[in-house]
N, C-alpha and C. Protein backbone atom coordinates (compact mmCIF):
# COMPACT_ATOMS: atom_id res chain seq x y z
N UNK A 1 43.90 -49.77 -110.67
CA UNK A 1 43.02 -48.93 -111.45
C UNK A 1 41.57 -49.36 -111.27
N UNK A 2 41.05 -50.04 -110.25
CA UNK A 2 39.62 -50.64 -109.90
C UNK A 2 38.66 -49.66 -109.95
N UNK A 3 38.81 -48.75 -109.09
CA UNK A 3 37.93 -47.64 -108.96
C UNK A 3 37.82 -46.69 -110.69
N UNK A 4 38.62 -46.53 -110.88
CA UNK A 4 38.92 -45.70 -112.19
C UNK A 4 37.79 -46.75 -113.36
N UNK A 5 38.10 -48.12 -113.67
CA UNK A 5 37.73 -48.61 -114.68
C UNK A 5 36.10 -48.54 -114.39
N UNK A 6 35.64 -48.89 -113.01
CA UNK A 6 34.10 -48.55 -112.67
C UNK A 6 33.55 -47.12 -113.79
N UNK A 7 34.41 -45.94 -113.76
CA UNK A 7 34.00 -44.93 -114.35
C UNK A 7 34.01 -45.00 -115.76
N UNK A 8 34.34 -45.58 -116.44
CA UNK A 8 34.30 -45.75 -117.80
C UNK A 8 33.46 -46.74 -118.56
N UNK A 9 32.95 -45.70 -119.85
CA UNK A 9 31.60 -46.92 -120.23
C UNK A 9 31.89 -47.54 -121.35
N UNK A 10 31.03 -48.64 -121.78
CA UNK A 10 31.47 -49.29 -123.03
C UNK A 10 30.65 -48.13 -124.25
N UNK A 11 31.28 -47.86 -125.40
CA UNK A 11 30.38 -47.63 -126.05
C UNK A 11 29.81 -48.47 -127.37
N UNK A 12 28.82 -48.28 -127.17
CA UNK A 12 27.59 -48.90 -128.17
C UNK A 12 26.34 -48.37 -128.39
N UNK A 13 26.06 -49.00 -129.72
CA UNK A 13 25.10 -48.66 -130.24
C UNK A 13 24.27 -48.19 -129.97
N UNK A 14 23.54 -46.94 -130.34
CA UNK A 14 21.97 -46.33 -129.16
C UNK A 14 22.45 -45.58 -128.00
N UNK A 15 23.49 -45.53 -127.60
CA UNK A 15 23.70 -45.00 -126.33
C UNK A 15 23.81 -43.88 -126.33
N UNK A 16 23.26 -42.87 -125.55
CA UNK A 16 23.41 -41.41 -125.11
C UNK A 16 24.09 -41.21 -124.36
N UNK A 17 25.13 -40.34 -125.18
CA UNK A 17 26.57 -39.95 -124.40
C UNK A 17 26.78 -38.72 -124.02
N UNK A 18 25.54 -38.11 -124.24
CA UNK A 18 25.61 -36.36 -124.00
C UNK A 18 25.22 -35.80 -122.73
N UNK A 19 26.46 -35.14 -122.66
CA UNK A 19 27.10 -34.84 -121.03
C UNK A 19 28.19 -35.35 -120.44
N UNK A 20 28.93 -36.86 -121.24
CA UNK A 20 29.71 -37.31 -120.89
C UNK A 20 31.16 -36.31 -121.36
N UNK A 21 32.31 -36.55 -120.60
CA UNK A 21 33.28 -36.27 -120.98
C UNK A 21 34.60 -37.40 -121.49
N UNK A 22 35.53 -36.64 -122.43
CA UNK A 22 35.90 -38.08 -123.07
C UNK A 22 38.10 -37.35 -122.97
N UNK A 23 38.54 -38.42 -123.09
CA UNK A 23 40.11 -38.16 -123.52
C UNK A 23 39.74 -39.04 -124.75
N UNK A 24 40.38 -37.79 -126.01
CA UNK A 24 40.50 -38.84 -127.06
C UNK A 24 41.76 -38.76 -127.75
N UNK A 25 42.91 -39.73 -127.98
CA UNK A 25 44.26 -39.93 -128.15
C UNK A 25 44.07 -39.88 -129.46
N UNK A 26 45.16 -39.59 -130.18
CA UNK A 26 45.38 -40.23 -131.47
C UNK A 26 45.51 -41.43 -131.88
N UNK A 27 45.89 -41.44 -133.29
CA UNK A 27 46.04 -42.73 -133.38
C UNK A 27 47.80 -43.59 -133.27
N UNK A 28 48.85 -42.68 -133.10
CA UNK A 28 49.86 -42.54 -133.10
C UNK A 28 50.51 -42.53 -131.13
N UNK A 29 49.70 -42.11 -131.16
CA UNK A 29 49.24 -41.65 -129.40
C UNK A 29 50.68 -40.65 -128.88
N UNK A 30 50.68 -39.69 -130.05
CA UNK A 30 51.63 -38.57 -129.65
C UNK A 30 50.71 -37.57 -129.17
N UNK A 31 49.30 -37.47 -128.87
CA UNK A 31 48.42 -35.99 -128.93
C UNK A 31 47.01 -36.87 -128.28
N UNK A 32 46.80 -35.96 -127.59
CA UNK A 32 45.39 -36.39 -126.79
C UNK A 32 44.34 -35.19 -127.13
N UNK A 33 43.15 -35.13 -127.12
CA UNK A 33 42.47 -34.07 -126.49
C UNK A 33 41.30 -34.10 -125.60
N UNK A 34 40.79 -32.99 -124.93
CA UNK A 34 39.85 -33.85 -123.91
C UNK A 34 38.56 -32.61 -124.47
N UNK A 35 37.75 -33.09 -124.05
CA UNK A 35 36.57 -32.74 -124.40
C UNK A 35 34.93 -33.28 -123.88
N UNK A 36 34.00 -32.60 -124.22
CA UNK A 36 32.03 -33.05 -123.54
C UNK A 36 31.82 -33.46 -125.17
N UNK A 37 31.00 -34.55 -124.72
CA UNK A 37 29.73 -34.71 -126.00
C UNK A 37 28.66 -33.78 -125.73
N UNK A 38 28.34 -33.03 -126.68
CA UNK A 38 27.31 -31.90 -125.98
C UNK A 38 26.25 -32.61 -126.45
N UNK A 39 25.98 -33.09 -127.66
CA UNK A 39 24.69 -33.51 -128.19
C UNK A 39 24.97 -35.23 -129.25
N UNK A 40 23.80 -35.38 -128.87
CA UNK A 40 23.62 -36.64 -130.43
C UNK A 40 22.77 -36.41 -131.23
N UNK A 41 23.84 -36.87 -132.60
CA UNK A 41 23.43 -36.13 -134.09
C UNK A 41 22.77 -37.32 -134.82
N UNK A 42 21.66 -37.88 -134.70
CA UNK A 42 21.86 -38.91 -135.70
C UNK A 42 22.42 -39.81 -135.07
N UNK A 43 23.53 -40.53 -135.94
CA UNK A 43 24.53 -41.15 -135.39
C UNK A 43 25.72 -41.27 -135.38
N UNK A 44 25.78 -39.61 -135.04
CA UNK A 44 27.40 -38.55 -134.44
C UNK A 44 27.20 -38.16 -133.35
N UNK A 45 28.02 -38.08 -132.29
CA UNK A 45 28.14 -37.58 -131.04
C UNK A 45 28.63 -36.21 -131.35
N UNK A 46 28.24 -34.98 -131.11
CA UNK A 46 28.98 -33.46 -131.07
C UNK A 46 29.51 -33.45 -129.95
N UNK A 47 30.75 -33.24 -130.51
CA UNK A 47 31.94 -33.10 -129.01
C UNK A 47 32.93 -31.62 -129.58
N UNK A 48 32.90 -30.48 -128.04
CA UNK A 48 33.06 -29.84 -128.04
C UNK A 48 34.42 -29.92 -127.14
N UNK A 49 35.48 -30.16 -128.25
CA UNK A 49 37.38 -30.04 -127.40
C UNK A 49 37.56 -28.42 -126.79
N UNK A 50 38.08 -28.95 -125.31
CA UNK A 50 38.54 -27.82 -125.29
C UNK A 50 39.85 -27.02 -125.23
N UNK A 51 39.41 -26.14 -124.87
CA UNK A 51 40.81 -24.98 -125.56
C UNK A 51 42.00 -25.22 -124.65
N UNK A 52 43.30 -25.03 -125.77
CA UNK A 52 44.29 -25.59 -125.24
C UNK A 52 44.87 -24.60 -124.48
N UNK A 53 44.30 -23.19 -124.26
CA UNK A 53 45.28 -21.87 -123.48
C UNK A 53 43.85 -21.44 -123.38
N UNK A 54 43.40 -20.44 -122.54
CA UNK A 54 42.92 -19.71 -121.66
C UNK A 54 42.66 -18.78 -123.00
N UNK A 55 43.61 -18.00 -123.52
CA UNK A 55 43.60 -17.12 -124.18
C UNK A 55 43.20 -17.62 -125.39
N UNK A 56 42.91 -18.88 -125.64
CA UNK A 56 42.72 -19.21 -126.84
C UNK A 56 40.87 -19.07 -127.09
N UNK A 57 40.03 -18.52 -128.62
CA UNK A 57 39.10 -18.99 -128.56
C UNK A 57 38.29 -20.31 -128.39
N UNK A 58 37.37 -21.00 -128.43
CA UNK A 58 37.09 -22.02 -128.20
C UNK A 58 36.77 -22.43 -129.39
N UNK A 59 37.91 -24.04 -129.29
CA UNK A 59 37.27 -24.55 -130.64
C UNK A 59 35.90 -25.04 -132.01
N UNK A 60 35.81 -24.99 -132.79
CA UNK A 60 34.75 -25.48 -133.28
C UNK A 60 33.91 -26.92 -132.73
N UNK A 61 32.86 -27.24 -132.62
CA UNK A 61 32.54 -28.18 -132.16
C UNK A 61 32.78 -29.04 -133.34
N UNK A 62 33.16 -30.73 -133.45
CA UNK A 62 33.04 -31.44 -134.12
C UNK A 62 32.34 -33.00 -134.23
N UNK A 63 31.75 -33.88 -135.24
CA UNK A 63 31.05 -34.93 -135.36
C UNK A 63 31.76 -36.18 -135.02
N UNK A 64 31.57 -36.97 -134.59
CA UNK A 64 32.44 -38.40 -134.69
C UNK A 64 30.99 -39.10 -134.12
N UNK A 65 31.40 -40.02 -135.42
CA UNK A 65 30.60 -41.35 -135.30
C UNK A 65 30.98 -42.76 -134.51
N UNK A 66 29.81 -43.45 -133.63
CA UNK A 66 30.44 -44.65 -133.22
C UNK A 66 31.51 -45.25 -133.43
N UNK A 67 31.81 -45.37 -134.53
CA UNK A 67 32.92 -46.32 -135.18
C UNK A 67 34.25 -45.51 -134.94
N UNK A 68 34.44 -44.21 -134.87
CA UNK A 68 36.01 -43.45 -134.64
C UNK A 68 35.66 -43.41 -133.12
N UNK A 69 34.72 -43.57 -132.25
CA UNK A 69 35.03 -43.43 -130.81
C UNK A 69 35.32 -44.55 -130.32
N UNK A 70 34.90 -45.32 -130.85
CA UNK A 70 35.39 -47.25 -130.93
C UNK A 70 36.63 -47.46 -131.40
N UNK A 71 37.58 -46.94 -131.91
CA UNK A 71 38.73 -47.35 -132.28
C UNK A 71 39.56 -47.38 -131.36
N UNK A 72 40.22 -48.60 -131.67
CA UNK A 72 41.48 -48.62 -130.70
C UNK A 72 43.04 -48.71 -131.48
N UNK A 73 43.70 -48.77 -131.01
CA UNK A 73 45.20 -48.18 -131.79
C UNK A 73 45.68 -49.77 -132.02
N UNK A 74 46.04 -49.56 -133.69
CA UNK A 74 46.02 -50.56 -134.28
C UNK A 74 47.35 -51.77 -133.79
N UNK A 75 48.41 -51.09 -133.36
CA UNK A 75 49.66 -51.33 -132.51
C UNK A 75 50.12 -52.02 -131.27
N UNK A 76 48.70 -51.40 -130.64
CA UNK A 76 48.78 -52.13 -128.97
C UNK A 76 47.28 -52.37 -128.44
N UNK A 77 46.06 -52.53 -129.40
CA UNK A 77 45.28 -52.12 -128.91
C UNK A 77 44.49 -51.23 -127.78
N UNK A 78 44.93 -50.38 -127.38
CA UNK A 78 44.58 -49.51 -126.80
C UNK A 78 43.28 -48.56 -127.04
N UNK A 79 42.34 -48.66 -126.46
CA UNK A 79 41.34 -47.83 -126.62
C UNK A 79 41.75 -45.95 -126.89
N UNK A 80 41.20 -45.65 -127.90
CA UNK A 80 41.62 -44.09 -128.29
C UNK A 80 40.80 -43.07 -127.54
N UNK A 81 39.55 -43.58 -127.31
CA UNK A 81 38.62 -42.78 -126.87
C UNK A 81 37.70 -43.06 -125.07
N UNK A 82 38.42 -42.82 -124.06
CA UNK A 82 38.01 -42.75 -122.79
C UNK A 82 37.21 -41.85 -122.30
N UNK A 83 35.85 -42.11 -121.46
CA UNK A 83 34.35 -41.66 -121.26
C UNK A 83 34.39 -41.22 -120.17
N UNK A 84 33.81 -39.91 -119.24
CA UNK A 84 33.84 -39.92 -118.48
C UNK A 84 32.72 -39.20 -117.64
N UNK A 85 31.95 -39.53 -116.50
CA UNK A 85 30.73 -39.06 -116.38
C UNK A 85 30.94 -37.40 -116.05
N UNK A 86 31.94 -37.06 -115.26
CA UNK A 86 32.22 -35.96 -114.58
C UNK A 86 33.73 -35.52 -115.38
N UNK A 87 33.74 -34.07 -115.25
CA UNK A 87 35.12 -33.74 -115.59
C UNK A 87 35.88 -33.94 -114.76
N UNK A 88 35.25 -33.97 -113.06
CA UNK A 88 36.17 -34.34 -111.91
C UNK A 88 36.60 -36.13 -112.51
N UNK A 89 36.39 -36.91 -112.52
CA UNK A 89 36.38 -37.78 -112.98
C UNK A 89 37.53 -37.60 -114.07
N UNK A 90 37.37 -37.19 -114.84
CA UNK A 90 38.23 -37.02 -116.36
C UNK A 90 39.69 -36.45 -115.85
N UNK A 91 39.61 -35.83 -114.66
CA UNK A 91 40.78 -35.17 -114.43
C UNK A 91 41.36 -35.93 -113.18
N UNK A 92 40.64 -36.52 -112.43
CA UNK A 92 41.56 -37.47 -111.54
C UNK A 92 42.45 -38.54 -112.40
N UNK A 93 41.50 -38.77 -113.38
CA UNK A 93 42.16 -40.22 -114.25
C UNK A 93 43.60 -39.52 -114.79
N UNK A 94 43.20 -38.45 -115.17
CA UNK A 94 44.81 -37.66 -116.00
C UNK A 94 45.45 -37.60 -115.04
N UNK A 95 45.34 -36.90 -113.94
CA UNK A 95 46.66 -36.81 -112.66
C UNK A 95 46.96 -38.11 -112.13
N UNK A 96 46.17 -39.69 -112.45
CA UNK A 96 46.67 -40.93 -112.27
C UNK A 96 47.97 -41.20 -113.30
N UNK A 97 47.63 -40.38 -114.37
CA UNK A 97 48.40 -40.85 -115.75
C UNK A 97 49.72 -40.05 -115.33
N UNK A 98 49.59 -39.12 -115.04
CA UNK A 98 50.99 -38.27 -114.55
C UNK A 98 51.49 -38.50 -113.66
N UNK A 99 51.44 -39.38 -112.72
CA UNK A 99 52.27 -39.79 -111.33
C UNK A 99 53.27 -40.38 -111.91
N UNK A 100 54.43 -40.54 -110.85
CA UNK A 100 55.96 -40.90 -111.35
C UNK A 100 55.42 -42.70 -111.80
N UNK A 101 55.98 -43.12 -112.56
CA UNK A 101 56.09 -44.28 -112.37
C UNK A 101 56.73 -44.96 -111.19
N UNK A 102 56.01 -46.44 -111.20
CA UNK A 102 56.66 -46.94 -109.51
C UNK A 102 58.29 -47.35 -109.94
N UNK A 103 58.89 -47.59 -108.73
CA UNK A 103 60.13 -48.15 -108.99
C UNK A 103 60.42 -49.42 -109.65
N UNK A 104 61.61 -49.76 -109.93
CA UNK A 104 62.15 -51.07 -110.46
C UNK A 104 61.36 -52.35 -109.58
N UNK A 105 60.42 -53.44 -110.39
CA UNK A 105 59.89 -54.50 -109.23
C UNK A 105 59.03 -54.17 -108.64
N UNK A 106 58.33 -53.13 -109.10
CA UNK A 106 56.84 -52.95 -108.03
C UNK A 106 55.66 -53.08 -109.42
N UNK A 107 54.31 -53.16 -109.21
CA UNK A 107 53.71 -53.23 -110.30
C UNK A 107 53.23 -51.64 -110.53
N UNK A 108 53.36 -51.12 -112.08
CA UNK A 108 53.49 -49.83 -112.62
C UNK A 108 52.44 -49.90 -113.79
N UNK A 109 52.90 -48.98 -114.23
CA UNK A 109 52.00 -48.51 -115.63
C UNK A 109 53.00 -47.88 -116.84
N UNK A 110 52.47 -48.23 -117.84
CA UNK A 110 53.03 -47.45 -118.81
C UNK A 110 51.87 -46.96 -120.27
N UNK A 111 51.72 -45.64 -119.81
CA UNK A 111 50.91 -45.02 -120.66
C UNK A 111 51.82 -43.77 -121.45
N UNK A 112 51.46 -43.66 -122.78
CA UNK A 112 52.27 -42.14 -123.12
C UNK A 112 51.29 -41.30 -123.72
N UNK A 113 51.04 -40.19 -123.32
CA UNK A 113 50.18 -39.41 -123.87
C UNK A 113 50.70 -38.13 -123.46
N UNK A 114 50.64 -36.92 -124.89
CA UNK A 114 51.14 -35.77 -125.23
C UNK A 114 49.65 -35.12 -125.20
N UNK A 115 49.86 -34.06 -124.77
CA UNK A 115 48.68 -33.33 -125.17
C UNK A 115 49.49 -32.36 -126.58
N UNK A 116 48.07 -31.78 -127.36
CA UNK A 116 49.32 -30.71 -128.43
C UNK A 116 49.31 -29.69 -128.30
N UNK A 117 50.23 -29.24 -129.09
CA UNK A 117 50.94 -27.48 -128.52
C UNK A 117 50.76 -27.11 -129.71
């Protein structure tokens, strides 16, 4: 995952994240959603998720502050919220996440992430 982790930023304090694109998991990590920070509020990022069907309208934009994009899952630590400069970017990392796992004895991954229906 060398190349991949290059693309991802730390976040902190002061930082302008608008334009970035993000996967943000739950906290359960049954449900993902992906989404742009369109703007900074203060000190809320507006992130605009997008729509889960074609046919669907587009969701409301919503606020999250440093501290919920900083969370990581209390269980395994796992970061909830992944940054990404490009959506090309955002979407290679997901089709990394969907490859078969390797076989028995090779080195693999284990990620679970649902998107919701």
């Amino acid at each position: 995952m060398g190349q991949m982790s290059e693309k991802l930023r730390p976040i902190h304090p002061g930082a302008d994240f608008a334009g970035m694109f993000l996967v943000l998991d739950n906290t359960d990590h049954q449900h993902y959603r992906t989404g742009q920070i369109v703007a900074v509020v203060g000190n809320c990022y507006l992130i605009q998720f997008d729509k889960l069907d074609e046919k669907d309208p587009l969701p409301p934009m919503e606020l999250y502050t440093l501290e919920e994009l900083s969370r990581v899952c209390e269980n395994c630590g796992q970061k909830l919220a992944n940054l990404f400069a490009t959506r090309a970017d955002l979407e290679q990392w997901m089709a990394w996440l969907n490859e078969p796992e390797k076989p028995t004895g090779q080195a693999g991954k284990v990620v679970h992430l649902k998107k919701p229906h």
